[in-house]
PDB file of N, CA and C in Angstrom:
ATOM      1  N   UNK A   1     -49.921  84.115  32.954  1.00  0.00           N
ATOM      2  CA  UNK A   1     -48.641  83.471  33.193  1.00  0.00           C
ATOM      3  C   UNK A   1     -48.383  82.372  32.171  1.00  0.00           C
ATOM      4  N   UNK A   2     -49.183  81.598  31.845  1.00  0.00           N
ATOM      5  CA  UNK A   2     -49.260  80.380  30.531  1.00  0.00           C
ATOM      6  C   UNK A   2     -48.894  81.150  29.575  1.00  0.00           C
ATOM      7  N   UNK A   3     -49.383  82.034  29.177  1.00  0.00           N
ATOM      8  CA  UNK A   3     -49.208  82.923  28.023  1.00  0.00           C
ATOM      9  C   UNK A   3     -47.771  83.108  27.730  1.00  0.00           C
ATOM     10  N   UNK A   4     -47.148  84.090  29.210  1.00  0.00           N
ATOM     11  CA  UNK A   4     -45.703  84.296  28.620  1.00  0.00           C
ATOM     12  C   UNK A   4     -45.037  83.205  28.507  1.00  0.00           C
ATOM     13  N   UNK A   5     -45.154  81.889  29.283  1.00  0.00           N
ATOM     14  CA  UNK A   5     -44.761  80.954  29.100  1.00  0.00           C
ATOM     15  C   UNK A   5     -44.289  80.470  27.577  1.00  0.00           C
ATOM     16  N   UNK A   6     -45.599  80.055  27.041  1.00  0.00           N
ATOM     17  CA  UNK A   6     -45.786  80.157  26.007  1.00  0.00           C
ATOM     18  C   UNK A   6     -45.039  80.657  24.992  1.00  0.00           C
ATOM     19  N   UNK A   7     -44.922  81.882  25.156  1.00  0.00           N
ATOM     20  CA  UNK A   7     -44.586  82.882  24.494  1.00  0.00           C
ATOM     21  C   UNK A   7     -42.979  82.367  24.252  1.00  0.00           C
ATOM     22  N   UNK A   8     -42.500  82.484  25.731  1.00  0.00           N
ATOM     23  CA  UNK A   8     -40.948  82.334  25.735  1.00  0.00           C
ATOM     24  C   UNK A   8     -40.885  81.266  25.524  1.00  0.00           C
ATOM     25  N   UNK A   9     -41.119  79.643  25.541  1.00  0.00           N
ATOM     26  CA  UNK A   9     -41.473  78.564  24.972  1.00  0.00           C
ATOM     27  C   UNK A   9     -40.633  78.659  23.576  1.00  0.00           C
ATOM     28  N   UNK A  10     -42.297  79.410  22.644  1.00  0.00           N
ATOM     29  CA  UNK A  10     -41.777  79.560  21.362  1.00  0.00           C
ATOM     30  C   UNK A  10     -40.777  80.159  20.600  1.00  0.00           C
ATOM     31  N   UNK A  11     -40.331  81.579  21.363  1.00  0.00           N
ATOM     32  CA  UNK A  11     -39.363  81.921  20.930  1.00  0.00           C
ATOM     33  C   UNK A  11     -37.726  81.188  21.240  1.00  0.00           C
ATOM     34  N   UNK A  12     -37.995  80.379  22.135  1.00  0.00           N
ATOM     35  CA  UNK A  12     -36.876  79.882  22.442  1.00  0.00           C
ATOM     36  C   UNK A  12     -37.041  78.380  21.242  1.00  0.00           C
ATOM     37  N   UNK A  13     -37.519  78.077  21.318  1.00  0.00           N
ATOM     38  CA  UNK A  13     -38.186  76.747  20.117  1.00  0.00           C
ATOM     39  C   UNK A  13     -37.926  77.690  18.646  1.00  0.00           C
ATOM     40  N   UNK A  14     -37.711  78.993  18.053  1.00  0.00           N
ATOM     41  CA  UNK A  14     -37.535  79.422  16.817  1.00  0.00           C
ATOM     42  C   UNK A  14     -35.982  79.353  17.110  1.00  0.00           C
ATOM     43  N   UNK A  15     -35.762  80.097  17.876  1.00  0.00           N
ATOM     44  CA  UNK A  15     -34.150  80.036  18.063  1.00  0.00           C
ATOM     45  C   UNK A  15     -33.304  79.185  17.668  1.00  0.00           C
ATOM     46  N   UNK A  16     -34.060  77.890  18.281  1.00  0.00           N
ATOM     47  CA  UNK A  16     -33.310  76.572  18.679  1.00  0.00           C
ATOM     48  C   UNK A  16     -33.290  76.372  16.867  1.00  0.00           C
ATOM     49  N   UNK A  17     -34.385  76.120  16.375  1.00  0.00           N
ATOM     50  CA  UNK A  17     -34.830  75.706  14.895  1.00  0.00           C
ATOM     51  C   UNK A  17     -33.874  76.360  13.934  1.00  0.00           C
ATOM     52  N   UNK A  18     -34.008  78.028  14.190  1.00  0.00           N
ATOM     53  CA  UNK A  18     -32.987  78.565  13.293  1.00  0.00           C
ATOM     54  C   UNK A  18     -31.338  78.042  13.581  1.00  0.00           C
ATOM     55  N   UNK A  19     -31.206  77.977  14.665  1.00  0.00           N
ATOM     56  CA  UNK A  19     -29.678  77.990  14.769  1.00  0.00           C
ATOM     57  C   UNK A  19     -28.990  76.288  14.226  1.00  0.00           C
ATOM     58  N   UNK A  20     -30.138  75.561  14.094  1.00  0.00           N
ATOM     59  CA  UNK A  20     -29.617  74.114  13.675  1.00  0.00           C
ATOM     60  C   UNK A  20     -30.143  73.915  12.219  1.00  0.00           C
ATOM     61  N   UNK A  21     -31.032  75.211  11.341  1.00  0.00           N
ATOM     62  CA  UNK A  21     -31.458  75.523  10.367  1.00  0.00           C
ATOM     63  C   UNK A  21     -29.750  75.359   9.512  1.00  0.00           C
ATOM     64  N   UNK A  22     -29.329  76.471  10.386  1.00  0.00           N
ATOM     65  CA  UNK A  22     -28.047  77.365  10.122  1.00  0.00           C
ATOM     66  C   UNK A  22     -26.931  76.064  10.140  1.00  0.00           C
ATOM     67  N   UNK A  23     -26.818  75.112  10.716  1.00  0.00           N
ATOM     68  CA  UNK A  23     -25.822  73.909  10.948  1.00  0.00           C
ATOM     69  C   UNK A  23     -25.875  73.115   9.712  1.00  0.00           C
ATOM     70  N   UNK A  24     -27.194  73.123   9.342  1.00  0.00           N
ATOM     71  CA  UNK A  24     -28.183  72.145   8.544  1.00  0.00           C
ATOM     72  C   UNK A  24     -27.698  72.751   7.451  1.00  0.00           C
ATOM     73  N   UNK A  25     -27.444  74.163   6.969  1.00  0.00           N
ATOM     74  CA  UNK A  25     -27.325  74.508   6.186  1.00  0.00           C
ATOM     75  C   UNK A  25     -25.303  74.541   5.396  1.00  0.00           C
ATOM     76  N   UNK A  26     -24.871  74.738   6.383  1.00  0.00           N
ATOM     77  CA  UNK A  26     -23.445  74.453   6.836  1.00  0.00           C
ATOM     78  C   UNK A  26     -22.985  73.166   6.364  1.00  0.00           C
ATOM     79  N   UNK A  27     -23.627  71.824   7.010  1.00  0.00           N
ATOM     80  CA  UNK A  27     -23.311  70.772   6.490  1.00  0.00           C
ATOM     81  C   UNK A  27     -23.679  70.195   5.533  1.00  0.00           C
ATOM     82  N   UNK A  28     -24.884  70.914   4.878  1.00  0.00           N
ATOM     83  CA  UNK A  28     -25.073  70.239   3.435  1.00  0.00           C
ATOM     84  C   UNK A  28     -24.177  70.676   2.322  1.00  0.00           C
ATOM     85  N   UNK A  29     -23.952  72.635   2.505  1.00  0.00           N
ATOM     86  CA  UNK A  29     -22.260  72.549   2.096  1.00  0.00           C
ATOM     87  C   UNK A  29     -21.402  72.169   2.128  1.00  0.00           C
ATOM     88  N   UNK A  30     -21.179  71.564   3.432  1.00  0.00           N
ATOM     89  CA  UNK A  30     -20.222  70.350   3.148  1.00  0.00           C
ATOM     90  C   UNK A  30     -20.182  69.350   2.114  1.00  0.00           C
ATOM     91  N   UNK A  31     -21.072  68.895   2.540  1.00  0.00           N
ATOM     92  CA  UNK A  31     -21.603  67.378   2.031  1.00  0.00           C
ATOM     93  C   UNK A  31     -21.464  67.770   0.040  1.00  0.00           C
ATOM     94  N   UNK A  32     -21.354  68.608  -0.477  1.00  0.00           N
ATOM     95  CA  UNK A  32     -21.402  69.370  -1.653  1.00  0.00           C
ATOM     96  C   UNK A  32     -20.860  69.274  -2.275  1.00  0.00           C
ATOM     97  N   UNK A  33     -19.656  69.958  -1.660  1.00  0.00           N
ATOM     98  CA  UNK A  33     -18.410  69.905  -2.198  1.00  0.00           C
ATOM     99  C   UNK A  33     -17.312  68.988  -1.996  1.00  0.00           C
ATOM    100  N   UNK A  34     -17.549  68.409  -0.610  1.00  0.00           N
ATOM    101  CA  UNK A  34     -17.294  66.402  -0.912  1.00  0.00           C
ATOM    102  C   UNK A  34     -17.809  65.978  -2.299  1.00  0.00           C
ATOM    103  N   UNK A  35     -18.744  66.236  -2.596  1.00  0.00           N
ATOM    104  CA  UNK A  35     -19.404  65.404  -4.335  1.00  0.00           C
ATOM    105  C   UNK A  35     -18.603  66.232  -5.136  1.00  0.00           C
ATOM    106  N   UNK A  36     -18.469  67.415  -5.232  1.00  0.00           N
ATOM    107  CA  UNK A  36     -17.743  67.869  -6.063  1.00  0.00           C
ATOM    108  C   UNK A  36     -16.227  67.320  -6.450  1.00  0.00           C
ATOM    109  N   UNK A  37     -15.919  67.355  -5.421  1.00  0.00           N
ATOM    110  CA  UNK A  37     -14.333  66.993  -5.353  1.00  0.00           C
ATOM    111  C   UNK A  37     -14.042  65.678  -5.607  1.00  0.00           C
ATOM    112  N   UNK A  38     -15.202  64.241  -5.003  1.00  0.00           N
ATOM    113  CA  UNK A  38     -15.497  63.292  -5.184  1.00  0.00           C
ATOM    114  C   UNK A  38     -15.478  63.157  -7.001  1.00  0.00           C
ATOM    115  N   UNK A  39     -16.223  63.932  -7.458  1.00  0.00           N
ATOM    116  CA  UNK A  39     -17.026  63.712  -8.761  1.00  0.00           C
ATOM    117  C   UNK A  39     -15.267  63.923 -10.022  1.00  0.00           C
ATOM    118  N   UNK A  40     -14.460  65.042  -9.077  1.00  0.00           N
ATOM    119  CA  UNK A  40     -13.280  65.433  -9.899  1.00  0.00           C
ATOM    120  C   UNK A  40     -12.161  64.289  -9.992  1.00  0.00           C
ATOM    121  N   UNK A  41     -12.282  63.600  -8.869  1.00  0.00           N
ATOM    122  CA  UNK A  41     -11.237  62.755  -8.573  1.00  0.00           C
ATOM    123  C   UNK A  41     -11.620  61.705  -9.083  1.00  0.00           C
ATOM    124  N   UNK A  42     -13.369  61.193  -9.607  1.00  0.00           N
ATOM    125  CA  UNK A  42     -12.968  60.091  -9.999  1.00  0.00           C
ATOM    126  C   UNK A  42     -13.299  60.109 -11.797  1.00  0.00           C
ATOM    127  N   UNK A  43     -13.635  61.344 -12.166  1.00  0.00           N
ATOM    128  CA  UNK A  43     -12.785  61.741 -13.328  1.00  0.00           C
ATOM    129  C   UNK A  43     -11.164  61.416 -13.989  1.00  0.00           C
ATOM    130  N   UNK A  44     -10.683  62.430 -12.920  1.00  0.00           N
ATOM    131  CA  UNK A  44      -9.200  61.822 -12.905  1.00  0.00           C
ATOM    132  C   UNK A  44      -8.636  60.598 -12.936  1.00  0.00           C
ATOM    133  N   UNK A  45      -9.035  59.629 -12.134  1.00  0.00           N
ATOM    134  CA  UNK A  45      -9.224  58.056 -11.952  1.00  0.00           C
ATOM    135  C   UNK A  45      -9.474  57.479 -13.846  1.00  0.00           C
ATOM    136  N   UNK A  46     -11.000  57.754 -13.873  1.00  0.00           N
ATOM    137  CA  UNK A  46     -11.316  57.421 -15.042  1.00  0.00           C
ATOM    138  C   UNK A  46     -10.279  57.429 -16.171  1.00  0.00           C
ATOM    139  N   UNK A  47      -9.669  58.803 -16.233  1.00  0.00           N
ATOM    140  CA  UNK A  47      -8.940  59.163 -17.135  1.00  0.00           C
ATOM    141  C   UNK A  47      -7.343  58.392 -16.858  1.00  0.00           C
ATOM    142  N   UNK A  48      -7.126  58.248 -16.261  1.00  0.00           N
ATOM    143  CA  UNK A  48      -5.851  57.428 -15.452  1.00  0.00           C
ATOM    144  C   UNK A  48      -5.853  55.947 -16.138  1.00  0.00           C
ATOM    145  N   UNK A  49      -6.999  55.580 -15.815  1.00  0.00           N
ATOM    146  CA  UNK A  49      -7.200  53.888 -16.347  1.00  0.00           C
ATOM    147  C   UNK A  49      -7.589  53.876 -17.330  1.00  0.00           C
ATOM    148  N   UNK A  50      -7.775  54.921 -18.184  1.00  0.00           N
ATOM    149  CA  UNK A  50      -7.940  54.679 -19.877  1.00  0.00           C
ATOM    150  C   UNK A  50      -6.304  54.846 -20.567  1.00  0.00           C
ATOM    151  N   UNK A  51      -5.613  55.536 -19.619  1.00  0.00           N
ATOM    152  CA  UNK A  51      -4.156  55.693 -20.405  1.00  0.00           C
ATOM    153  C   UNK A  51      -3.765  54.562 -19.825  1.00  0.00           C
ATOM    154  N   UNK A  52      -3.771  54.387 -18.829  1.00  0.00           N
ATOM    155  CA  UNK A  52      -2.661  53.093 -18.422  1.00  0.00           C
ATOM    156  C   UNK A  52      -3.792  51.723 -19.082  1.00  0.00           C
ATOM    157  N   UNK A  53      -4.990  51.912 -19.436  1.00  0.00           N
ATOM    158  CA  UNK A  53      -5.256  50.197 -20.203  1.00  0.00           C
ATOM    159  C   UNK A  53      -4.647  50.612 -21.646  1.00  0.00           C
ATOM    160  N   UNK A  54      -4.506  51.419 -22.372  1.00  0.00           N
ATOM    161  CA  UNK A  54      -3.668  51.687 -23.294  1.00  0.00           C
ATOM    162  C   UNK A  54      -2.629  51.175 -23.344  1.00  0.00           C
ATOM    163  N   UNK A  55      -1.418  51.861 -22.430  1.00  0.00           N
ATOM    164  CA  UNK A  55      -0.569  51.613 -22.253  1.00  0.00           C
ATOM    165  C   UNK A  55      -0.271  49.979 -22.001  1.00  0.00           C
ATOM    166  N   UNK A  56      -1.055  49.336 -21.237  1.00  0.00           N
ATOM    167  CA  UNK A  56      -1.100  48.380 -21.320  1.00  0.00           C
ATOM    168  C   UNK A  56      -1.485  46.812 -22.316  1.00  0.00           C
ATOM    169  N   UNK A  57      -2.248  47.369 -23.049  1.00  0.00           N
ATOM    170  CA  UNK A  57      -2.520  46.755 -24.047  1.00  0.00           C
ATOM    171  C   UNK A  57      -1.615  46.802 -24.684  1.00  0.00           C
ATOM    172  N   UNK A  58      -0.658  47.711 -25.278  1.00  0.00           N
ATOM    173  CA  UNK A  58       0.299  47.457 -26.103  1.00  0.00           C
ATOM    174  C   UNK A  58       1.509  47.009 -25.227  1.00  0.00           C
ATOM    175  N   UNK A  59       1.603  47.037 -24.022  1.00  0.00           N
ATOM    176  CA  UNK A  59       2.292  45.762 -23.707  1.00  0.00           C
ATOM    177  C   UNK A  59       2.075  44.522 -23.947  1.00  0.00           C
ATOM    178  N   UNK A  60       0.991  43.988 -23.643  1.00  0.00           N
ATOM    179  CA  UNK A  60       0.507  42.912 -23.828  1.00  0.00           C
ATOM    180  C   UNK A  60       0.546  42.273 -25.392  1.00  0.00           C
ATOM    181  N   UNK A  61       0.395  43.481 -26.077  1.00  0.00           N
ATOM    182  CA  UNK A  61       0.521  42.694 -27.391  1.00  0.00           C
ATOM    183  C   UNK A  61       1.909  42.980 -28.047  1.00  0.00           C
ATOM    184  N   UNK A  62       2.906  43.401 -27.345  1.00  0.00           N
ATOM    185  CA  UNK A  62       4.580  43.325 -27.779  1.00  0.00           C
ATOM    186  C   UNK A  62       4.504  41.964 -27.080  1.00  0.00           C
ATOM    187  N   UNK A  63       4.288  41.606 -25.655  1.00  0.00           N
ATOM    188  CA  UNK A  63       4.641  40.638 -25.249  1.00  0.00           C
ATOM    189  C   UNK A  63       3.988  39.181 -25.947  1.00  0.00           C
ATOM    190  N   UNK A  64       2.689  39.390 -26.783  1.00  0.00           N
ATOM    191  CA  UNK A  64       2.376  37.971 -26.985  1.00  0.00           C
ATOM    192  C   UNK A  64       2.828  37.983 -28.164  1.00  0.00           C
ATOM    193  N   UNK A  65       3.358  38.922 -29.015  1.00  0.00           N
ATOM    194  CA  UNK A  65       4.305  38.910 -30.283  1.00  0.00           C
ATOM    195  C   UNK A  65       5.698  38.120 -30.153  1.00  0.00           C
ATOM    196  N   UNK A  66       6.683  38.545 -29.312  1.00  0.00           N
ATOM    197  CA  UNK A  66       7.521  37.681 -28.451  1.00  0.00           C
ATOM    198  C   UNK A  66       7.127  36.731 -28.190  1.00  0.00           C
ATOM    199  N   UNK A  67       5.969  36.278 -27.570  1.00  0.00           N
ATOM    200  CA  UNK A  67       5.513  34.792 -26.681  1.00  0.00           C
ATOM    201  C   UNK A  67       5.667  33.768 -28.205  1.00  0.00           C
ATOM    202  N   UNK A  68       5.000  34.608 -28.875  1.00  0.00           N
ATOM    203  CA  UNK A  68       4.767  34.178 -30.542  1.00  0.00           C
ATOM    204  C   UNK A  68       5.786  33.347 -31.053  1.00  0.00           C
ATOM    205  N   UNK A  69       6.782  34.530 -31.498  1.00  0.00           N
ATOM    206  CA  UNK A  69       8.097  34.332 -31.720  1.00  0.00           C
ATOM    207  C   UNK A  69       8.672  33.241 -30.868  1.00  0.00           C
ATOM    208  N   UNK A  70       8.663  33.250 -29.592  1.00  0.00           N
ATOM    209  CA  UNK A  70       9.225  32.205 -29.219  1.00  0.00           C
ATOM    210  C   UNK A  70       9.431  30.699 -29.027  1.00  0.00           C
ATOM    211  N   UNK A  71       8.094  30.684 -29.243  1.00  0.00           N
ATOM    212  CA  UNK A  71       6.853  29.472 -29.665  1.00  0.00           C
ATOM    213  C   UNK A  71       7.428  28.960 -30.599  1.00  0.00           C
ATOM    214  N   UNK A  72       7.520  29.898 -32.086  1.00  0.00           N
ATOM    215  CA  UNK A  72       8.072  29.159 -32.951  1.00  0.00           C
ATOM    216  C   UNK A  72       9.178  28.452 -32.791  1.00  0.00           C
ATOM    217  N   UNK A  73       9.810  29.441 -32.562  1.00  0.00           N
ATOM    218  CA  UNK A  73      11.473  29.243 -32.233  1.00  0.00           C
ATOM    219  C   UNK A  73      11.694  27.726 -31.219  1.00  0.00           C
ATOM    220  N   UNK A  74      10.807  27.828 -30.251  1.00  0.00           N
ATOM    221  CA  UNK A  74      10.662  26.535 -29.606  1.00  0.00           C
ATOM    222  C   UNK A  74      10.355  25.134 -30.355  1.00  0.00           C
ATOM    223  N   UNK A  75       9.363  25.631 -31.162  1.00  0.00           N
ATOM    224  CA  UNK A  75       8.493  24.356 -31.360  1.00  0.00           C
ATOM    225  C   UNK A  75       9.956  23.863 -32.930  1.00  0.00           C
ATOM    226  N   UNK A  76      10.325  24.763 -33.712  1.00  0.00           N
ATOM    227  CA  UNK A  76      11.671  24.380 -34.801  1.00  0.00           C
ATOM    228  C   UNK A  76      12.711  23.300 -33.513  1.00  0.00           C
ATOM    229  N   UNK A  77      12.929  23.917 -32.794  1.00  0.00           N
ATOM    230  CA  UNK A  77      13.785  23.474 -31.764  1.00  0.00           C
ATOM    231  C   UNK A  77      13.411  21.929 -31.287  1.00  0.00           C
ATOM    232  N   UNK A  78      12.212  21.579 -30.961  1.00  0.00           N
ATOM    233  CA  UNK A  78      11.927  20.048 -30.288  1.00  0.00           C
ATOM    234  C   UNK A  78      11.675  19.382 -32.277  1.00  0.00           C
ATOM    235  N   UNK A  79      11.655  20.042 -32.719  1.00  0.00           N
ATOM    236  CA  UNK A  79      11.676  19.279 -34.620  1.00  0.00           C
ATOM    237  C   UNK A  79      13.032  18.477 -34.701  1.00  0.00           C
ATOM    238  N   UNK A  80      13.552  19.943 -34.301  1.00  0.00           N
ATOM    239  CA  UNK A  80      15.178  19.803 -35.231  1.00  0.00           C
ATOM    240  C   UNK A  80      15.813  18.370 -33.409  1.00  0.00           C
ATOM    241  N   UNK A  81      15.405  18.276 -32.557  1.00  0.00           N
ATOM    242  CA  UNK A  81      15.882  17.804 -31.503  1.00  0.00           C
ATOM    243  C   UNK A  81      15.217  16.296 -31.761  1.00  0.00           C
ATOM    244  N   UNK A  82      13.830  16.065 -32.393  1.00  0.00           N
ATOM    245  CA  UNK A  82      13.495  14.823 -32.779  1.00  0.00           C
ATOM    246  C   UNK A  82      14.174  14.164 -33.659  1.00  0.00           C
ATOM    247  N   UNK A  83      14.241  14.978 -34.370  1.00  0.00           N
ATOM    248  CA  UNK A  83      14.986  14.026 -35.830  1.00  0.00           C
ATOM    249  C   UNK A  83      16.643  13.888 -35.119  1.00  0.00           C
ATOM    250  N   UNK A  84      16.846  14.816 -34.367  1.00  0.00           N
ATOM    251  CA  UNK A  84      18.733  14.356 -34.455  1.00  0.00           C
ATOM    252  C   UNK A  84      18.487  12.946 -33.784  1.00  0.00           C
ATOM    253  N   UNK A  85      19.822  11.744 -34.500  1.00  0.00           N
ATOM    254  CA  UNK A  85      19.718  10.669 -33.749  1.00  0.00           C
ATOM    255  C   UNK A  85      20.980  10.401 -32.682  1.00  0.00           C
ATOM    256  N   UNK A  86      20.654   9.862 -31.719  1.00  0.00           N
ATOM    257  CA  UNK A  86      21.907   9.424 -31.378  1.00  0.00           C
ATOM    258  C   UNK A  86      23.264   8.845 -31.526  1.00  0.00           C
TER     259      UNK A  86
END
């Protein structure tokens, strides 16, 4: 009687093993192609923030060309505003 016990025990204990083998196996596919898709998107990302710091940089340097320009234009301006007299 131990025996079949036993017996049915183990086969019910392979069962159990395979069928969460099988889950185990399921969700690491998951887990996979999350990285995959993960790995694509932040490619994309990457590539996103190399055009837009581009893009941005040459804003930045139209704008401190202007800032430039204006500077001058300012600083002639408090010259020409010192010397005028009242």
């Amino acid at each position: 009687m131990k025996k079949i016990i036993l017996i049915i025990s183990l086969i019910l204990s392979i069962t159990v093993f395979a069928n969460a083998g099988e889950k185990s196996e399921k969700a690491g596919e998951v887990v996979g192609e999350a990285a995959k898709d993960t790995k694509e998107a932040t490619i994309l990302i990457i590539d996103a923030t190399k055009k837009g710091a581009k893009k941005t940089g040459k804003f930045l340097k139209e704008v401190f060309e202007d800032t430039k320009e204006s500077a001058s234009d300012f600083k002639d301006g408090v010259k020409e505003g010192y010397k005028k007299e009242d």
